[in-house]
Protein backbone atom coordinates (compact mmCIF):
# COMPACT_ATOMS: atom_id res chain seq x y z
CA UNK A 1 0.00 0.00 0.00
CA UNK A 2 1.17 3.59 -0.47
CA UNK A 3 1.93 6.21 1.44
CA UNK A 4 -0.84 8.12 0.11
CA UNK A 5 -2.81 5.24 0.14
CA UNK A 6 -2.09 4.45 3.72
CA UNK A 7 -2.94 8.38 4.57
CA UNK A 8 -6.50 8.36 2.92
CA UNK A 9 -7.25 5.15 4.45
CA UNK A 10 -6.16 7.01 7.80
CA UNK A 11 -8.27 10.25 7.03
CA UNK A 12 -11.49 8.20 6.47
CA UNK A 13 -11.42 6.73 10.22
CA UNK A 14 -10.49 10.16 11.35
CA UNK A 15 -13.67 12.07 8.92
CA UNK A 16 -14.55 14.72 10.84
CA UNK A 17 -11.86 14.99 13.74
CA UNK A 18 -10.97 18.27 14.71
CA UNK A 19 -7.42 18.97 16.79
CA UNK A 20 -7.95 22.07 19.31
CA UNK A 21 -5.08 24.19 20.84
CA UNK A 22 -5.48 26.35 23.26
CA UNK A 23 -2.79 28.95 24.44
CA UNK A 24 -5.86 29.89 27.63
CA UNK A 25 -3.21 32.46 29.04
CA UNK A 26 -3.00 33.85 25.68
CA UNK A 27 -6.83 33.82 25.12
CA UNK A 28 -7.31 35.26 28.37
CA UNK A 29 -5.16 38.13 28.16
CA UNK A 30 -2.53 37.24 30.65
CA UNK A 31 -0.04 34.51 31.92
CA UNK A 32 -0.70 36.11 35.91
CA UNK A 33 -3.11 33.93 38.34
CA UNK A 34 -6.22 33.76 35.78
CA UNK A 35 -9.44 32.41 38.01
CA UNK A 36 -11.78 29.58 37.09
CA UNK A 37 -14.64 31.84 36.20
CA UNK A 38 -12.27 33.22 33.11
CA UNK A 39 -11.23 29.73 31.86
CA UNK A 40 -14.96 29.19 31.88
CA UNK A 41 -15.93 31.95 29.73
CA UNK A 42 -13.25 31.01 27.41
CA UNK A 43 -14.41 28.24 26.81
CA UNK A 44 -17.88 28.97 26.36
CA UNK A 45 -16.92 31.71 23.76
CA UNK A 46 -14.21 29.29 22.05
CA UNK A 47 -17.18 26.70 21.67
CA UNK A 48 -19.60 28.95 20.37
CA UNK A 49 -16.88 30.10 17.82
CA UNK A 50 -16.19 26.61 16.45
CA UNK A 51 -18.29 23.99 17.48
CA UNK A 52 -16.79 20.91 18.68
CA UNK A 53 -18.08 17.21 18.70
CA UNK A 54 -17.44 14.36 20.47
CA UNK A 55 -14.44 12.54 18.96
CA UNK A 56 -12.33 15.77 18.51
CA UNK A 57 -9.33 16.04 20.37
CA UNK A 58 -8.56 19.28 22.34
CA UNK A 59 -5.08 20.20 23.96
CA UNK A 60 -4.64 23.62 26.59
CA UNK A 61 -1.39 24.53 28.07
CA UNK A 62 -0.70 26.98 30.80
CA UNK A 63 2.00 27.46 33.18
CA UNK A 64 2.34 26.25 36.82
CA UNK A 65 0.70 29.25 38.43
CA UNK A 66 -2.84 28.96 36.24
CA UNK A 67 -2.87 24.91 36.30
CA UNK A 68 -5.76 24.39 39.12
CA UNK A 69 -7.98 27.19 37.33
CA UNK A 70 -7.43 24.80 33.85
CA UNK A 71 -7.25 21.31 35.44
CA UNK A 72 -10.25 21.96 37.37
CA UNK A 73 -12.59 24.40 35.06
CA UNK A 74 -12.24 23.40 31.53
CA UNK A 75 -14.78 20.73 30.82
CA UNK A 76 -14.56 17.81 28.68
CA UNK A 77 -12.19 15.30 27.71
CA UNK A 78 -8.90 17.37 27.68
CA UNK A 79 -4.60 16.83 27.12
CA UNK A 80 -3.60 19.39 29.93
CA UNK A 81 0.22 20.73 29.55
CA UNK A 82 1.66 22.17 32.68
CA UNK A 83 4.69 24.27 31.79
CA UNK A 84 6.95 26.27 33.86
CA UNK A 85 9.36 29.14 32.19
CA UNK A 86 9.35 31.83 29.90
CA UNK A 87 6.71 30.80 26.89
CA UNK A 88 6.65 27.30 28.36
CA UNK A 89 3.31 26.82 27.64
CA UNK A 90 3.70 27.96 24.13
CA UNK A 91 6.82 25.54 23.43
CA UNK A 92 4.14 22.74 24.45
CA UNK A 93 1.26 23.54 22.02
CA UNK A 94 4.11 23.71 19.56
CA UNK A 95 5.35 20.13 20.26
CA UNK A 96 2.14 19.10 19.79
CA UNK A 97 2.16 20.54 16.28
CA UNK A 98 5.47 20.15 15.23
CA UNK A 99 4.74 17.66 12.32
CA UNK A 100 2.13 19.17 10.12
CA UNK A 101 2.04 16.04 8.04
CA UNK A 102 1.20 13.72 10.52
CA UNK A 103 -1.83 16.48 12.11
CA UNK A 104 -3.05 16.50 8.08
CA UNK A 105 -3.19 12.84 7.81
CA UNK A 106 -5.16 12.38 11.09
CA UNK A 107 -7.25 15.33 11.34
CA UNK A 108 -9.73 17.39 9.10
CA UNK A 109 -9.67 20.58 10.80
CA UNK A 110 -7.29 22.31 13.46
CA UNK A 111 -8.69 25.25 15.80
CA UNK A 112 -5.87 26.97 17.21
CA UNK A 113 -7.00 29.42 19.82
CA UNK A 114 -4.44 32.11 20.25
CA UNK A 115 -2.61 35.55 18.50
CA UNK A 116 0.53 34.85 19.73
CA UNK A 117 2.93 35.01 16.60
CA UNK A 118 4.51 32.09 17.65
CA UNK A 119 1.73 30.23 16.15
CA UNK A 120 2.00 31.26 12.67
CA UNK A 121 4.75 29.53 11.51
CA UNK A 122 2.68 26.05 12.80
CA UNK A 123 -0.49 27.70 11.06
CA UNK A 124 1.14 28.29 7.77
CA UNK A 125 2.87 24.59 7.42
CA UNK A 126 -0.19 23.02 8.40
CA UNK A 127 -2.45 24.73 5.93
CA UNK A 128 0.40 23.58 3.56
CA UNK A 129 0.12 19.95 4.57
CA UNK A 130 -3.80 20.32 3.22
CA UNK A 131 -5.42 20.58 6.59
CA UNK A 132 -7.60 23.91 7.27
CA UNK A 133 -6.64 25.73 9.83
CA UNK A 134 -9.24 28.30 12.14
CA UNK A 135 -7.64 30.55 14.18
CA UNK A 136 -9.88 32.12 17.01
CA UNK A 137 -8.24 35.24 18.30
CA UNK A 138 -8.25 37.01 21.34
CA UNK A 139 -9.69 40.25 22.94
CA UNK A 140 -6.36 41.42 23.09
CA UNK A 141 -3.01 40.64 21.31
CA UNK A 142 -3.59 39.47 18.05
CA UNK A 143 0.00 39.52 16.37
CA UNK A 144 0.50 40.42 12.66
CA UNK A 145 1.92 37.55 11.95
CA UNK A 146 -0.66 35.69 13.22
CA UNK A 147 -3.10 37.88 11.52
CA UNK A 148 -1.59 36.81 8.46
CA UNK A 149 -0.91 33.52 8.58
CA UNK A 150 -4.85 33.01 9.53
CA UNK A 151 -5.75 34.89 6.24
CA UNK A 152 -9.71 34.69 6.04
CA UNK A 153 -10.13 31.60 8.55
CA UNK A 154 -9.80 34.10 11.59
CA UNK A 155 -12.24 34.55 14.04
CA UNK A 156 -12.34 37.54 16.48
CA UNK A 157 -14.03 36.72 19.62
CA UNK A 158 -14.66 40.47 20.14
CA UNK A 159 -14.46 42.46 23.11
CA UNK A 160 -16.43 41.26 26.37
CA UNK A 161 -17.48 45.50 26.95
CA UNK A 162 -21.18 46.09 25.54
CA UNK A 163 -21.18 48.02 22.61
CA UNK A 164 -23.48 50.91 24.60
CA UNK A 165 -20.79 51.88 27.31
CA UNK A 166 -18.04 54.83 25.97
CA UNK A 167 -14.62 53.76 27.37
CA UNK A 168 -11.36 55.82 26.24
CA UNK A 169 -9.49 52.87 26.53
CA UNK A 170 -8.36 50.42 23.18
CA UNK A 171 -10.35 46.84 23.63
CA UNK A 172 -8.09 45.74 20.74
CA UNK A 173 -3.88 45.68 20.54
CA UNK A 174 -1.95 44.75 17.85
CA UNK A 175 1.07 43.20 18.87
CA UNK A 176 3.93 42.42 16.70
């Protein structure tokens, strides 16, 4: 059997499956103690972004500090990644995308849920390996890069401040 073969006999028992990443600090806005109540309303507003099913496969990261609020609060069947360091948490997602191939070949859709720019590369090689790629962006700190690695499968969660109150403040920062 060949390779490509092999892979499309691999994609049918996969039809459907959808790999989720979640960078929650990043989607949160910040990588200090986040609270449960936050991880909850991520993912509330991730899942009513992109839909997802049973079968689909979901991995969050966060550091040391922030690992009760995930462990305990996100709901689900979920790979949790406990890093410590600077961008720890973002060096795990990473891992787990590190061979675009292999994602393409097992999955028909990845959700990546983050703007950090560290993400784009993985977004752009994945996209090249034939799998679509959504990227659901925060509030705050979507990076260029990011921006265009996304191209038109972006979604902007939008900010959490009701469109009636006047703030002087930016709800929205680009970030190189």
């Amino acid at each position: 059997m060949s390779m490509e073969a092999g892979r499309q006999a691999l994609r049918q028992d996969t039809l459907g499956r959808t790999l989720f990443v979640i960078d929650i600090e990043n989607m949160i806005g910040t990588s200090a103690q986040i609270t449960a109540p936050q991880v909850g309303k991520v993912q509330v507003r991730i899942n009513a972004a992109v839909n997802s099913v049973t079968g689909d496969h979901t991995v969050i990261a966060s550091n040391k500090s922030n690992a009760a609020a995930v462990c305990f609060t996100w709901s689900g069947p979920v790979c949790r990644k406990i890093c410590s360091g600077k961008d720890g948490a973002d060096q795990a997602l990473l891992e787990e995308l590190r061979d675009p191939v292999w994602i393409a070949a097992r999955y028909d859709h990845v959700v990546i849920a983050s703007g950090d720019h560290a993400f784009a590369n993985a977004v752009a090689a994945i996209k090249s390996a034939g799998c679509p790629v959504t990227v659901i962006a925060p509030d705050v700190g979507l990076s260029k890069r990011m921006r265009l690695a996304a191209g038109p499968d972006l979604v902007r969660l939008g900010s959490p401040i009701p469109t009636n109150v006047i703030t002087p403040f930016r709800t929205v920062k680009e970030v190189a």
